[in-house]
PDB file of N, CA and C in Angstrom:
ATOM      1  N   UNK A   1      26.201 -21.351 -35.131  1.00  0.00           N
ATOM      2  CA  UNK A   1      26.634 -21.275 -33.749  1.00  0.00           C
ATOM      3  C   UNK A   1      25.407 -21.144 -32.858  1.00  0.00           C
ATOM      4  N   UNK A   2      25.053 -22.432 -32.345  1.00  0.00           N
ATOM      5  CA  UNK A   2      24.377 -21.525 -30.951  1.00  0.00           C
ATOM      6  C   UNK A   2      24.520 -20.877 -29.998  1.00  0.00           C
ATOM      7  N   UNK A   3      23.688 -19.670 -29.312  1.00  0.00           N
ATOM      8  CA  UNK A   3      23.700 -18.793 -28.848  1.00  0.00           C
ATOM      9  C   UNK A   3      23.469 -19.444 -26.965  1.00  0.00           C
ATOM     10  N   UNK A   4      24.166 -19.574 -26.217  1.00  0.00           N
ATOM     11  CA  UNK A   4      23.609 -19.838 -24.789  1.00  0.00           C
ATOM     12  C   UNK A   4      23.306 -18.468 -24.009  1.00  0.00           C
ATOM     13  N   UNK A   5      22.151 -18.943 -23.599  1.00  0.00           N
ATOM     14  CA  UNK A   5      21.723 -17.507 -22.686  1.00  0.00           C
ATOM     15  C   UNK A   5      21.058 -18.165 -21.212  1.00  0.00           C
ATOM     16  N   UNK A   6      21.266 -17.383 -20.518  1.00  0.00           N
ATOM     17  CA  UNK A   6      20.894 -17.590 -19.239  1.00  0.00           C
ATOM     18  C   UNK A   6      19.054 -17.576 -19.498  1.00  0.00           C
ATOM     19  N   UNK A   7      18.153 -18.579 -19.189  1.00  0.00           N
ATOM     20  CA  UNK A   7      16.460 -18.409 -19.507  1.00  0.00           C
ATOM     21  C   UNK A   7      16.041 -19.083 -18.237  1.00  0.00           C
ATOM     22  N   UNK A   8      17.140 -18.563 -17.496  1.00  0.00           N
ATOM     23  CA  UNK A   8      16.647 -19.341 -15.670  1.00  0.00           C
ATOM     24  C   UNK A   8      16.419 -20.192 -15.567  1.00  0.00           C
ATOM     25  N   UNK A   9      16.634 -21.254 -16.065  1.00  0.00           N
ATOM     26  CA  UNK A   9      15.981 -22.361 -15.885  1.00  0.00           C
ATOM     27  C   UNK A   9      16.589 -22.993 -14.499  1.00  0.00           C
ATOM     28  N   UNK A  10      16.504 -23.556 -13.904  1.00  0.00           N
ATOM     29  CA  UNK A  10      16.337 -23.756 -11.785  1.00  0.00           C
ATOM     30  C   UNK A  10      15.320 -24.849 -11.308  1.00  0.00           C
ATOM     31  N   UNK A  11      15.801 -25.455 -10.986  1.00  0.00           N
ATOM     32  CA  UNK A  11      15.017 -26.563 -10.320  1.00  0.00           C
ATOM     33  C   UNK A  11      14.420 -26.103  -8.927  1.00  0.00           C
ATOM     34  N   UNK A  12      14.906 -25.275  -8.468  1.00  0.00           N
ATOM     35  CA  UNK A  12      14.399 -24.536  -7.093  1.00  0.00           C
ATOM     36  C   UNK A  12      12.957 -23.373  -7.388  1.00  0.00           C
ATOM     37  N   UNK A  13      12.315 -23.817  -6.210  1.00  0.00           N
ATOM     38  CA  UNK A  13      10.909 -23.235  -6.951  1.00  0.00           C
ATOM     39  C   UNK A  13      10.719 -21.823  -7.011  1.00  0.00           C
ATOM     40  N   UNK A  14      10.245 -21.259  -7.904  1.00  0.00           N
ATOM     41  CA  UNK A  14      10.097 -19.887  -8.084  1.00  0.00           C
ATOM     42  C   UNK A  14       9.320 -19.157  -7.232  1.00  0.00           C
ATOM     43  N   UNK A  15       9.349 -17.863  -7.197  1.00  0.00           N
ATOM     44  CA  UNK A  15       8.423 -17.090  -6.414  1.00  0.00           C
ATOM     45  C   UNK A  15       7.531 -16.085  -7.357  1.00  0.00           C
ATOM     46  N   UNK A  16       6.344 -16.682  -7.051  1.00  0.00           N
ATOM     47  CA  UNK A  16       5.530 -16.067  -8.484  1.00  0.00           C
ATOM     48  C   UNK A  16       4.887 -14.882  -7.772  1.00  0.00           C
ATOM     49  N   UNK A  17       5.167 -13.970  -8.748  1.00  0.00           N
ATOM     50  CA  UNK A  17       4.394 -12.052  -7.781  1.00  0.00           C
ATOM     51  C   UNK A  17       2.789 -12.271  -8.871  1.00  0.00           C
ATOM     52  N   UNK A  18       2.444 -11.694  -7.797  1.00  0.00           N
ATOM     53  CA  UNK A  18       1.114 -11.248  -7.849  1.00  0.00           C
ATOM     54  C   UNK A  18       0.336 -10.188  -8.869  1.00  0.00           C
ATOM     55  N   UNK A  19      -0.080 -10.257  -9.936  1.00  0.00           N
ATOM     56  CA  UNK A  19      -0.438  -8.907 -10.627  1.00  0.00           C
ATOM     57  C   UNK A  19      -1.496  -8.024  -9.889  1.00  0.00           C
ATOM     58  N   UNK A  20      -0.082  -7.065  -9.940  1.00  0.00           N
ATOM     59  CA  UNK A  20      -0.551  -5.661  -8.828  1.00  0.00           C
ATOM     60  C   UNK A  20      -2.143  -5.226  -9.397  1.00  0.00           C
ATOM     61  N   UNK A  21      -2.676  -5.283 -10.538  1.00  0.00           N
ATOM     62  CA  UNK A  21      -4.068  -4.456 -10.545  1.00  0.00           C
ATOM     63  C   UNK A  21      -5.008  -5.476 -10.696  1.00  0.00           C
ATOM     64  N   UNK A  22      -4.772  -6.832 -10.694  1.00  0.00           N
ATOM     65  CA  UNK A  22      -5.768  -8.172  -9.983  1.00  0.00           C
ATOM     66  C   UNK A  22      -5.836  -7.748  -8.553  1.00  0.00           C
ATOM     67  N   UNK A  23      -4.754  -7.931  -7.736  1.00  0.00           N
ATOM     68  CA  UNK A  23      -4.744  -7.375  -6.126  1.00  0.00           C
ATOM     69  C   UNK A  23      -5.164  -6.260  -6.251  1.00  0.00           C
ATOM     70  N   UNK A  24      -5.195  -5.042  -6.646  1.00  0.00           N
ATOM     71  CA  UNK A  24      -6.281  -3.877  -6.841  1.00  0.00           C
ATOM     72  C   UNK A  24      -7.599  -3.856  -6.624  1.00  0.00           C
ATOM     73  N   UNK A  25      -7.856  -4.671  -8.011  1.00  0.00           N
ATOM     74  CA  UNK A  25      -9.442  -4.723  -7.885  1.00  0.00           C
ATOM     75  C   UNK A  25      -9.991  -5.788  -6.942  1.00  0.00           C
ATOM     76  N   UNK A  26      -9.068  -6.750  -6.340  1.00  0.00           N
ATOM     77  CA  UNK A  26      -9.636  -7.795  -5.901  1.00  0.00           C
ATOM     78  C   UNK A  26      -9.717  -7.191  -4.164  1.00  0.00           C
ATOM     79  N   UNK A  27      -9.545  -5.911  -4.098  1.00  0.00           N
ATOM     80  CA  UNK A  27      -9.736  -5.145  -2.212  1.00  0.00           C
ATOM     81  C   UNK A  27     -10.952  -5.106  -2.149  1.00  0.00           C
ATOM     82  N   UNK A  28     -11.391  -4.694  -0.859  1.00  0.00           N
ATOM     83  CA  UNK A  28     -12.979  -4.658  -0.695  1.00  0.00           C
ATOM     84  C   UNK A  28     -13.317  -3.070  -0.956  1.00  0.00           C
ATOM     85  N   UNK A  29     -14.524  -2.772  -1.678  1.00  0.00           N
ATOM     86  CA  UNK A  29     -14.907  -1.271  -2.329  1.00  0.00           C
ATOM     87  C   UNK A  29     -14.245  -0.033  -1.343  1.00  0.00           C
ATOM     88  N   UNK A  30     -14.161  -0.073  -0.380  1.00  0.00           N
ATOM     89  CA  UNK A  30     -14.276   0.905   0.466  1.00  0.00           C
ATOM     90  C   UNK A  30     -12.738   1.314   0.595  1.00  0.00           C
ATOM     91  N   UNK A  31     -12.157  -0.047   0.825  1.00  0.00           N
ATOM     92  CA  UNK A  31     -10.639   0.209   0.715  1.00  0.00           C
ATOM     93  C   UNK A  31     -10.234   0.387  -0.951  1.00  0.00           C
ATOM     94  N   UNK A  32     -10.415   0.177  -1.916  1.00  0.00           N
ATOM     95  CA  UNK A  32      -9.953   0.610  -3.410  1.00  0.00           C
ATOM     96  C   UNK A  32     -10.086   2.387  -2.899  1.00  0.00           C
ATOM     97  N   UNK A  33     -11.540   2.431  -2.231  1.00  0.00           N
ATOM     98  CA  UNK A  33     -11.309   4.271  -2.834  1.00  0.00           C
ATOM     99  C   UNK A  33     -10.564   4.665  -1.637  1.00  0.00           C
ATOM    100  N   UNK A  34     -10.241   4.086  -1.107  1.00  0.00           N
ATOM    101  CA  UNK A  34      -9.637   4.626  -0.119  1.00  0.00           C
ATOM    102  C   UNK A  34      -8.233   5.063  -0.422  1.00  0.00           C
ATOM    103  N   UNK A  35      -7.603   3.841  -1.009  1.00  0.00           N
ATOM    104  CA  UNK A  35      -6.490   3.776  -1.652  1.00  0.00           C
ATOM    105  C   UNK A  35      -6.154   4.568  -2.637  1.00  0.00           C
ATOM    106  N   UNK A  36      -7.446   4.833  -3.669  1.00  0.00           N
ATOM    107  CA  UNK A  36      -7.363   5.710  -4.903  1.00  0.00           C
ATOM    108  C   UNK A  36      -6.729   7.192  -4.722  1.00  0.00           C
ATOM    109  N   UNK A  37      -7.081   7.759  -2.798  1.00  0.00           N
ATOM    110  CA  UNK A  37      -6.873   9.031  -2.671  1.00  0.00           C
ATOM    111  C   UNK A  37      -6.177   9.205  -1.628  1.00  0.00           C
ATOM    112  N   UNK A  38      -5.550   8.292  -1.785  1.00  0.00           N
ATOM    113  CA  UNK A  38      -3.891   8.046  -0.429  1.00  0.00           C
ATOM    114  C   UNK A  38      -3.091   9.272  -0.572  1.00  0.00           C
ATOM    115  N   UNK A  39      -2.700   9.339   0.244  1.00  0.00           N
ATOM    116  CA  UNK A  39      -1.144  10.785  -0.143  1.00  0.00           C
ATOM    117  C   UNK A  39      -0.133   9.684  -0.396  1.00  0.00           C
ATOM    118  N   UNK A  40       0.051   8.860   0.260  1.00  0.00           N
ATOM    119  CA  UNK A  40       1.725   7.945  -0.029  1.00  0.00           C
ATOM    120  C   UNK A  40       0.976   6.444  -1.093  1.00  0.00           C
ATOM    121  N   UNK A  41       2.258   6.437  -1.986  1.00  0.00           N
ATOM    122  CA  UNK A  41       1.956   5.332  -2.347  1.00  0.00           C
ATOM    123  C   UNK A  41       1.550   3.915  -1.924  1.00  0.00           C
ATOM    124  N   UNK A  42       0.890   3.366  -1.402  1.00  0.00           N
ATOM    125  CA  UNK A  42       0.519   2.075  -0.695  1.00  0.00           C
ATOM    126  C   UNK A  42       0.716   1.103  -1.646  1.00  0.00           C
ATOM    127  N   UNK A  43       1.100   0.045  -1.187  1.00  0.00           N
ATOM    128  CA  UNK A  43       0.716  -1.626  -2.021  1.00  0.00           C
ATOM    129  C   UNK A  43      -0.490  -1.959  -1.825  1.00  0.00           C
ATOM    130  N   UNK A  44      -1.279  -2.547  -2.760  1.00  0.00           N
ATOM    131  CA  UNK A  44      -2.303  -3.339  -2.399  1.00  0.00           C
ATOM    132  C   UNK A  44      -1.960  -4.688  -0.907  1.00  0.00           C
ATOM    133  N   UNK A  45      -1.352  -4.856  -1.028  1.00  0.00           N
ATOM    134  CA  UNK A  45      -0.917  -5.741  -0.239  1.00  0.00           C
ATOM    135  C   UNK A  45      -0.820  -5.115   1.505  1.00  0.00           C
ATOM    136  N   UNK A  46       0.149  -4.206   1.331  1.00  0.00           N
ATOM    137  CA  UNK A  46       0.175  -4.048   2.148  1.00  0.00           C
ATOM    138  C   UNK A  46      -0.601  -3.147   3.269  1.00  0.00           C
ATOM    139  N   UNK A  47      -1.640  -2.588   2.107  1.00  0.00           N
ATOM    140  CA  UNK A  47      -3.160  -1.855   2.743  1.00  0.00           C
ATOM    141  C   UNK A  47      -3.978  -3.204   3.206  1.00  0.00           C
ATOM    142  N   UNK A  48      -4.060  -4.016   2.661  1.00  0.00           N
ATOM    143  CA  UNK A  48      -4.871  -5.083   2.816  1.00  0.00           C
ATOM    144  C   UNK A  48      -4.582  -5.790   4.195  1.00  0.00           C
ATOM    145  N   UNK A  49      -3.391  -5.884   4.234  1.00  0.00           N
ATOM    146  CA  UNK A  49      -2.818  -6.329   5.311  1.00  0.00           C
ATOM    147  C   UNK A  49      -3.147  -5.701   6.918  1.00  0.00           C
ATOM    148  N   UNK A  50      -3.221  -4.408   6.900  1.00  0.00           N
ATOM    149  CA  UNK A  50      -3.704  -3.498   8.162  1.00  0.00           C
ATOM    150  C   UNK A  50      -5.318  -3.631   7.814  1.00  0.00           C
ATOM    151  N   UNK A  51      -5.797  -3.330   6.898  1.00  0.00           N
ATOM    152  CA  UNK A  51      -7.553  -3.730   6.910  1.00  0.00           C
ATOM    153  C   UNK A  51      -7.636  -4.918   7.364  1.00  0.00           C
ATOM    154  N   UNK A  52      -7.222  -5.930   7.053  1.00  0.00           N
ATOM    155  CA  UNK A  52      -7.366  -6.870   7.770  1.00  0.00           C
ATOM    156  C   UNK A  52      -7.482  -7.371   8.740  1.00  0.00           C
ATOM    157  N   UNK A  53      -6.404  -6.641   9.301  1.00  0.00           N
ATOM    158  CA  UNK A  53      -5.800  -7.238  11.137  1.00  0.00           C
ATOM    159  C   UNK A  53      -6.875  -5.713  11.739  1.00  0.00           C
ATOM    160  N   UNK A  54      -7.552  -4.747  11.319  1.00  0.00           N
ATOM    161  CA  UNK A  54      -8.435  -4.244  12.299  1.00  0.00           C
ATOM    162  C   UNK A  54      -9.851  -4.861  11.785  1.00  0.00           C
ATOM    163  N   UNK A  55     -10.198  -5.190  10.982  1.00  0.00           N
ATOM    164  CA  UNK A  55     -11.322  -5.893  10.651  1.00  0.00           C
ATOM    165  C   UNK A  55     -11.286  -7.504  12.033  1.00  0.00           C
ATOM    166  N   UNK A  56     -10.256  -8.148  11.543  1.00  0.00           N
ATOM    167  CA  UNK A  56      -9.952  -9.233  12.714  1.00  0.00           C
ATOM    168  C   UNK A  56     -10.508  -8.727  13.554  1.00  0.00           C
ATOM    169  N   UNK A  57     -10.151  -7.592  14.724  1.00  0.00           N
ATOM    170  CA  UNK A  57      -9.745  -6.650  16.163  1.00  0.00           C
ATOM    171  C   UNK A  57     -11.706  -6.668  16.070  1.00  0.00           C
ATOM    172  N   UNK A  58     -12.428  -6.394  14.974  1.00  0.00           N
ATOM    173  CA  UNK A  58     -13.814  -6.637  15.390  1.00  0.00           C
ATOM    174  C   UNK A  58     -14.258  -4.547  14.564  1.00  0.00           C
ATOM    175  N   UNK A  59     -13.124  -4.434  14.024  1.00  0.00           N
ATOM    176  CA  UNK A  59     -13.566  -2.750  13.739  1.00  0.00           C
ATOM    177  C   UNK A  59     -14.082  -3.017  12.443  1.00  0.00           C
ATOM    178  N   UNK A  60     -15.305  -1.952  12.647  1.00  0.00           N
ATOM    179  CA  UNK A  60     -16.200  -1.359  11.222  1.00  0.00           C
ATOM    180  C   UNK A  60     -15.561  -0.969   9.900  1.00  0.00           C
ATOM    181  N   UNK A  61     -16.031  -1.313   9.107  1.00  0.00           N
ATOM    182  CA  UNK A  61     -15.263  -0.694   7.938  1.00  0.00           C
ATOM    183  C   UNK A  61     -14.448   1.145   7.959  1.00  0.00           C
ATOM    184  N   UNK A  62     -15.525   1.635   8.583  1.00  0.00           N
ATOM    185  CA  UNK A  62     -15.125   2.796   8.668  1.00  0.00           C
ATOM    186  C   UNK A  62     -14.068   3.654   9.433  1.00  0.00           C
ATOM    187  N   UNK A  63     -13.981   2.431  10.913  1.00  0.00           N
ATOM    188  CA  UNK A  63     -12.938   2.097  11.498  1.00  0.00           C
ATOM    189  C   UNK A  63     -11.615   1.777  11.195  1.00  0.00           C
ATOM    190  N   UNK A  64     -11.892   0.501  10.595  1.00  0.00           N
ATOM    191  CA  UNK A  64     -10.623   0.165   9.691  1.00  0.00           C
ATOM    192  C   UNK A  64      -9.944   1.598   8.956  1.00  0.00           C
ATOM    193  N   UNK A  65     -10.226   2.221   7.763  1.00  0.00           N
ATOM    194  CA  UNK A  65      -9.963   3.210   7.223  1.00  0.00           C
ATOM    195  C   UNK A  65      -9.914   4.313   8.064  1.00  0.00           C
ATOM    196  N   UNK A  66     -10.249   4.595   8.786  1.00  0.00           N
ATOM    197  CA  UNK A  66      -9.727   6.223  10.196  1.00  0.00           C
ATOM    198  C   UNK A  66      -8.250   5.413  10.410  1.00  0.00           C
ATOM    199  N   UNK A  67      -8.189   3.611  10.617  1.00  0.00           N
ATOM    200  CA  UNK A  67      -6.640   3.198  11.267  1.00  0.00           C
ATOM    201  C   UNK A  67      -5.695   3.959   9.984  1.00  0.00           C
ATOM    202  N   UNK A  68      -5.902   3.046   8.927  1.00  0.00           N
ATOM    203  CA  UNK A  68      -5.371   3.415   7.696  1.00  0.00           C
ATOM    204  C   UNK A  68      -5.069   5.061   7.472  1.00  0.00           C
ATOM    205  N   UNK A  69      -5.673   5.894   7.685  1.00  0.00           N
ATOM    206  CA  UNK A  69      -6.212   7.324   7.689  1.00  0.00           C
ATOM    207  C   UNK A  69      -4.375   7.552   8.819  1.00  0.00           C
ATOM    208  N   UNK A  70      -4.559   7.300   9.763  1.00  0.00           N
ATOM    209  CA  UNK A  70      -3.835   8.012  11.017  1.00  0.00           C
ATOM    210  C   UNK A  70      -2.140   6.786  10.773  1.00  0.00           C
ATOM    211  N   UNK A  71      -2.349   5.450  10.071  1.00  0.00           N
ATOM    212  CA  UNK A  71      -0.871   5.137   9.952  1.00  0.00           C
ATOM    213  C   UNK A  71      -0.574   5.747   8.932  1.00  0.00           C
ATOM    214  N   UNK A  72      -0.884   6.420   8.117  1.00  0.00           N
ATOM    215  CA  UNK A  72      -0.677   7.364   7.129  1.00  0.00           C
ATOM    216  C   UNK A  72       0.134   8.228   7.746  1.00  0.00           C
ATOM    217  N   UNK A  73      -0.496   8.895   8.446  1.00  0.00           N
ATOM    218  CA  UNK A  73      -0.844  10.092   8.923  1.00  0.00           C
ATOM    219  C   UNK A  73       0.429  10.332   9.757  1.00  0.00           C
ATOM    220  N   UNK A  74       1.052   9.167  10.524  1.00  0.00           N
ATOM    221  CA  UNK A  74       2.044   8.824  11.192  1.00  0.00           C
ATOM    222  C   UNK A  74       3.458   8.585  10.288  1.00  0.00           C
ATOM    223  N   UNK A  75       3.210   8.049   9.265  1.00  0.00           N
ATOM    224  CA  UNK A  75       4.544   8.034   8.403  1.00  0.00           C
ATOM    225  C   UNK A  75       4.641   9.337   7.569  1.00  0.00           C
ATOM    226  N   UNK A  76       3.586   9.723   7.270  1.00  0.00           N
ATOM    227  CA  UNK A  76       4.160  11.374   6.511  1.00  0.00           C
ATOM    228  C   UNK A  76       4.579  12.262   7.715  1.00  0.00           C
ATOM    229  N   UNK A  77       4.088  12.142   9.138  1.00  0.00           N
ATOM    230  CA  UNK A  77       5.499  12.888  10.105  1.00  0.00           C
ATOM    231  C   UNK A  77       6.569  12.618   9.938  1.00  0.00           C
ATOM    232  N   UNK A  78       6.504  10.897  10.383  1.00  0.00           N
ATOM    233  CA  UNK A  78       7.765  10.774  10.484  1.00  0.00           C
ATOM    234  C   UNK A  78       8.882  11.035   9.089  1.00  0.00           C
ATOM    235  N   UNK A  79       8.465  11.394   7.924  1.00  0.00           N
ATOM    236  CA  UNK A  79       8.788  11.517   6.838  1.00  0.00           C
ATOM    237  C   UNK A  79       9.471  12.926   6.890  1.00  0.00           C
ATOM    238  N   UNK A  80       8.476  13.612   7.511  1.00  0.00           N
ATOM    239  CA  UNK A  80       8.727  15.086   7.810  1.00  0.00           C
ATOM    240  C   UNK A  80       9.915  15.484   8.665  1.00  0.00           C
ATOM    241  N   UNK A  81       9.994  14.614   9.330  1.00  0.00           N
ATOM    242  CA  UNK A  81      11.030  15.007  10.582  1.00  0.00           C
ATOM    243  C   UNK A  81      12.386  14.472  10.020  1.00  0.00           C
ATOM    244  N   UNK A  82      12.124  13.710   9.358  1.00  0.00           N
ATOM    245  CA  UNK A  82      13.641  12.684   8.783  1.00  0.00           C
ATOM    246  C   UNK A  82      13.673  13.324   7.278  1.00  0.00           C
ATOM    247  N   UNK A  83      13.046  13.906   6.689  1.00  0.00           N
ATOM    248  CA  UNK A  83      13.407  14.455   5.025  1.00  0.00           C
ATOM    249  C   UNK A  83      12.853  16.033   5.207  1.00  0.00           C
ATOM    250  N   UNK A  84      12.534  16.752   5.970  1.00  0.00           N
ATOM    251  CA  UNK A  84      11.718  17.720   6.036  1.00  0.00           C
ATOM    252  C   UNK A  84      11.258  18.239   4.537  1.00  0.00           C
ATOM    253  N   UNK A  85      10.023  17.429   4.584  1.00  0.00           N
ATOM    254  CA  UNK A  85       9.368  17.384   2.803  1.00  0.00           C
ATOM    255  C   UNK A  85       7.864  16.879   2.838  1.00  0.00           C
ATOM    256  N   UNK A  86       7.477  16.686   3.980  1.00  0.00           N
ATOM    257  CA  UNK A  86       5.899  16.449   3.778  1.00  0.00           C
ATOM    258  C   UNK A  86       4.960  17.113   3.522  1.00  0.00           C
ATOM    259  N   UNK A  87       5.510  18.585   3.505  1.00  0.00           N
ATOM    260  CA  UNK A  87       4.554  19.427   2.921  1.00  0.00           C
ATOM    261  C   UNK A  87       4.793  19.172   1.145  1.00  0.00           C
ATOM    262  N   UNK A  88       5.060  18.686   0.559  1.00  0.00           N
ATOM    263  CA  UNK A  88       5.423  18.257  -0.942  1.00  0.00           C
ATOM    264  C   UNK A  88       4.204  17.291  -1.302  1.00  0.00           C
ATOM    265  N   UNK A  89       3.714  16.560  -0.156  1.00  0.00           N
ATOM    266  CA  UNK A  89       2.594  15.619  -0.459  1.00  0.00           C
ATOM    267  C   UNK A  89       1.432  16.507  -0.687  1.00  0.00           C
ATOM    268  N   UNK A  90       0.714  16.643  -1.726  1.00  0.00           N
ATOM    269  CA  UNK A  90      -0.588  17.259  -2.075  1.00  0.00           C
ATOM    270  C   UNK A  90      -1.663  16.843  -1.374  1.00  0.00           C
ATOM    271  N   UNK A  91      -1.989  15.625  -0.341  1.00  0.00           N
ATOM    272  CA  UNK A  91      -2.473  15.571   0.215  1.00  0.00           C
ATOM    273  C   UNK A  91      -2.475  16.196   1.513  1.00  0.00           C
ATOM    274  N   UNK A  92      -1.139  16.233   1.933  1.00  0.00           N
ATOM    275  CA  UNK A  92      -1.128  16.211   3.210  1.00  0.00           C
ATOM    276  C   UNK A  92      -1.229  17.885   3.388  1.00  0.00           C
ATOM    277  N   UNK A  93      -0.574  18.623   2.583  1.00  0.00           N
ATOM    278  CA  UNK A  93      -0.746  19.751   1.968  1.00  0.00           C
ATOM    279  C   UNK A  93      -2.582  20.111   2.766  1.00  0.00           C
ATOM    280  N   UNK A  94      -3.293  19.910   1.464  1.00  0.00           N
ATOM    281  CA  UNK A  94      -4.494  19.904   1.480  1.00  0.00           C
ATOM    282  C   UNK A  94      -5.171  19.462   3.289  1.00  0.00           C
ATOM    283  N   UNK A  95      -5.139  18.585   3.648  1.00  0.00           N
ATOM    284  CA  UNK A  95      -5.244  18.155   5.327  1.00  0.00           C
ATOM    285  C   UNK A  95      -4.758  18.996   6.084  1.00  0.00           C
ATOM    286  N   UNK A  96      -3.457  19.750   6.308  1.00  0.00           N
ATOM    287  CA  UNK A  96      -2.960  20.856   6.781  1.00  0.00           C
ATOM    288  C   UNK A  96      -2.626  22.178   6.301  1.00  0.00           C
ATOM    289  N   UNK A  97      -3.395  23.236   6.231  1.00  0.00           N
ATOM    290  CA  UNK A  97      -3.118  24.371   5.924  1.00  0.00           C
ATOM    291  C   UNK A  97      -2.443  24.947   6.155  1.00  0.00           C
TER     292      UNK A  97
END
């Protein structure tokens, strides 16, 4: 008896994902460590994405990362105010005494 199984097969084109720790290593140095010591989980992607568009704007690396630093900084409030739990982040913890 053969067995039929669904093996996707689709003539419609696929959407191929990205291996998350190629996009890792493939950030620029400053943003990897940046990322390494995030309080919230980030995507590579989608850190890359705000480095980017302030790098565009003409900002310094170091610039870039203070943006990164403070939209952080902005979603663990708003995290706070809507789950009251941001003190649970060990970072943010650590940043506010």
């Amino acid at each position: 008896m053969t067995e039929r199984r669904n093996l996707g097969q689709t003539t419609l084109p696929r959407r191929r994902r990205a291996d998350p720790m190629r996009s890792y290593d493939a950030l620029p140095a400053p943003l990897r460590q940046w990322l390494a010591n995030a309080a919230l989980a980030w995507s590579p992607a989608s850190c890359l994405r705000v480095w980017r568009k302030a790098r565009t704007k003409g900002a310094t690396p170091q610039e870039a990362l203070a943006l990164l630093d403070r939209v952080e900084q902005a979603t663990l409030a708003r995290d706070r105010v809507t789950a009251g739990a941001a003190d649970s982040y060990p970072a943010y913890r650590a940043a506010n005494p």
